[in-house]
Protein backbone atom coordinates (compact mmCIF):
# COMPACT_ATOMS: atom_id res chain seq x y z
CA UNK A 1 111.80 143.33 199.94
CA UNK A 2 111.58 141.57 203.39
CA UNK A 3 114.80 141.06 205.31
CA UNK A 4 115.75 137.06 205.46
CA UNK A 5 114.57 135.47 208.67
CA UNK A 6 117.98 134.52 209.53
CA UNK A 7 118.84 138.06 210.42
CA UNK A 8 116.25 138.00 213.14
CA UNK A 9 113.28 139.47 211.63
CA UNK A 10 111.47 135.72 211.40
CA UNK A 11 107.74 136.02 212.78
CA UNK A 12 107.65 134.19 216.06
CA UNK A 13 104.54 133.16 218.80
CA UNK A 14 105.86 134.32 222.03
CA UNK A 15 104.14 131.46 224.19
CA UNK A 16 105.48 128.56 221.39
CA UNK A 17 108.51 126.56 222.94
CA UNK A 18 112.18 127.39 221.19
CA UNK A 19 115.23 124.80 220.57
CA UNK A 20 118.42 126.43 219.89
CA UNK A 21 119.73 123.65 217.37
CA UNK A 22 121.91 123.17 214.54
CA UNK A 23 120.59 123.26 211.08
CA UNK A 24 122.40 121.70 208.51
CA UNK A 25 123.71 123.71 205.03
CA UNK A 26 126.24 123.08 203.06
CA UNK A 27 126.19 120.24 200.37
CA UNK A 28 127.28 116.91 200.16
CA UNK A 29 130.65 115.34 201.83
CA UNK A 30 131.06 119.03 203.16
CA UNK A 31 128.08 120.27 205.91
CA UNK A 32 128.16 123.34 207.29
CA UNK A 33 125.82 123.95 210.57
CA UNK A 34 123.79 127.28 211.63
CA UNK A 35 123.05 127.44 215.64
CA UNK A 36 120.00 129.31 215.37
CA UNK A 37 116.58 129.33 217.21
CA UNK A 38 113.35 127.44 215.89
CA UNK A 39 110.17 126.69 217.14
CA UNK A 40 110.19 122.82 219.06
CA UNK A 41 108.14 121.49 216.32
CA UNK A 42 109.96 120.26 213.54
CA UNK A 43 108.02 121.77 210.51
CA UNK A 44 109.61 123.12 207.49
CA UNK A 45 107.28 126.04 206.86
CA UNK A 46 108.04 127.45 210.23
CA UNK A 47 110.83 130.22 209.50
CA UNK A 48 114.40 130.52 211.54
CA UNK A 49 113.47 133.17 214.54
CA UNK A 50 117.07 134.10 214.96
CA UNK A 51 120.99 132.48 213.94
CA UNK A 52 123.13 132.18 216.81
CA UNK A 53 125.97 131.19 215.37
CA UNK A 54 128.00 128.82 212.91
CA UNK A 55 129.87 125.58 213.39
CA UNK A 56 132.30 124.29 210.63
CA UNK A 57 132.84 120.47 211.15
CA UNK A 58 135.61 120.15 208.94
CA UNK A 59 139.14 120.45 210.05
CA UNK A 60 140.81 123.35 208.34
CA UNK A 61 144.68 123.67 207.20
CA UNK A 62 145.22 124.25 211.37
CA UNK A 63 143.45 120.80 211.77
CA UNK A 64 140.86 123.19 213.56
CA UNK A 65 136.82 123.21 213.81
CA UNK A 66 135.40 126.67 213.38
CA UNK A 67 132.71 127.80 215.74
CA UNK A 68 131.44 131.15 215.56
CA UNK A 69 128.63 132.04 218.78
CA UNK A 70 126.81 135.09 219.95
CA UNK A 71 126.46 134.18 223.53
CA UNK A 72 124.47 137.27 224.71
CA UNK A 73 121.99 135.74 222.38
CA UNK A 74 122.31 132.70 223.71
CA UNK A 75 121.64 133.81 227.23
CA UNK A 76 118.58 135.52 226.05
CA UNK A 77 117.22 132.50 224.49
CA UNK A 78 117.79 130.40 227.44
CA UNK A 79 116.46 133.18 230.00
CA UNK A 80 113.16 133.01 227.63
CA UNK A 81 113.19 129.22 228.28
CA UNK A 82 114.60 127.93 225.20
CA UNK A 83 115.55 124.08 225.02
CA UNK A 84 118.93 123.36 223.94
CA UNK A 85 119.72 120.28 221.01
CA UNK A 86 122.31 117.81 222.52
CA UNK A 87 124.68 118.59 219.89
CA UNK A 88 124.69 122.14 220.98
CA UNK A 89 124.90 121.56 224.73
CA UNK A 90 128.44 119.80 223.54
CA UNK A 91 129.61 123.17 221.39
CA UNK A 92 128.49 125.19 224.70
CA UNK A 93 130.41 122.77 227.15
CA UNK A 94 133.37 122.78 224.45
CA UNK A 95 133.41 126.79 224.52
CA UNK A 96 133.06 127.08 228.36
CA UNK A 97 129.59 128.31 228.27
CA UNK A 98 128.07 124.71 229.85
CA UNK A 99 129.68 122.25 232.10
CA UNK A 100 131.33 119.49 229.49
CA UNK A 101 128.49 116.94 228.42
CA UNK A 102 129.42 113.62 229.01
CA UNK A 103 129.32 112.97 225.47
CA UNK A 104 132.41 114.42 225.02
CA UNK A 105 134.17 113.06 228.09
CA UNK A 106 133.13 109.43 225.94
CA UNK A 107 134.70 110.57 222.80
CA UNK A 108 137.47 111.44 224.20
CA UNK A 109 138.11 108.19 226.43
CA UNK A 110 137.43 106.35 223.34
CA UNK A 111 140.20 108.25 221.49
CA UNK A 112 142.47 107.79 224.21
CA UNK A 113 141.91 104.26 224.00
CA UNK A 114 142.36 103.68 220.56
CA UNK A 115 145.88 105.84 220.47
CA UNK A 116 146.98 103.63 223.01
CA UNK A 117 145.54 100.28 221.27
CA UNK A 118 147.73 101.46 218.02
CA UNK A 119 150.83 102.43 220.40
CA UNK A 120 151.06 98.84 221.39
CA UNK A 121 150.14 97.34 218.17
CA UNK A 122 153.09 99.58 216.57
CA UNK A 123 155.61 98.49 219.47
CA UNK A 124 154.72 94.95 219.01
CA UNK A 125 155.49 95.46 215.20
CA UNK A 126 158.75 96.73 216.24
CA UNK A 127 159.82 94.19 218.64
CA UNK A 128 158.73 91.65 215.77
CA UNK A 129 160.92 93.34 213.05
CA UNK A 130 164.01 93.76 215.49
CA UNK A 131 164.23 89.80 216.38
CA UNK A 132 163.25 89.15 212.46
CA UNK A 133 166.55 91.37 212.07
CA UNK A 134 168.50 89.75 214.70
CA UNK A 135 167.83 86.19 213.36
């Protein structure tokens, strides 16, 4: 019995561009994402050449995202001229391994923002309940 692709044993053309991407698994309300390396072409019959990792969107118990990577991989891939998905560039900038995309820099100025929108909106409700109690 042949191994699964996943484990790196996926037939491959050596001259075909790669994309290190995330491929969704998992079922519904709770996806699950392998980082693994595909041919650029989006077809389904073309195999996985090699997984490269795993990335668990959904907080656990810690309130933490799990991200598993194998970065030597990774380097390989990208000496071999792999393309990288934007949603993987962010992991890689997340873990240290890119500079931060500037994705993330907007998510987290729009977080910011929002905490500090609800801040004032919950000191305003404040102020409004202590003169209600004063009067």
């Amino acid at each position: 019995m042949p191994l699964p692709p996943a484990s790196g044993t996926g037939r491959y053309f050596v001259k075909a561009a790669k994309s290190i991407r995330l491929i969704r698994q998992g079922c519904t309300n709770r996806p699950f994402f392998h980082i693994s390396v595909t041919h650029r072409k989006r077809l389904n019959s073309q195999p996985v050449i090699e997984q490269l990792g795993s990335y668990d969107p959904m907080p656990n118990f810690n309130n933490e995202k799990l991200v598993a990577l194998n970065l030597e991989r990774i380097k390989f891939w990208l000496g071999h001229g792999a393309h990288v998905s934007p949603p993987v560039a962010e992991l890689l900038g997340l873990a240290g391994f890119f500079p931060i995309h500037p994705r993330s820099y907007m998510t987290a100025w729009r977080n910011r923002r929002t905490e500090r929108e609800n801040s004032e909106k919950q000191k305003e409700a404040e102020a409004a309940a202590k003169t209600a109690d004063a009067a």
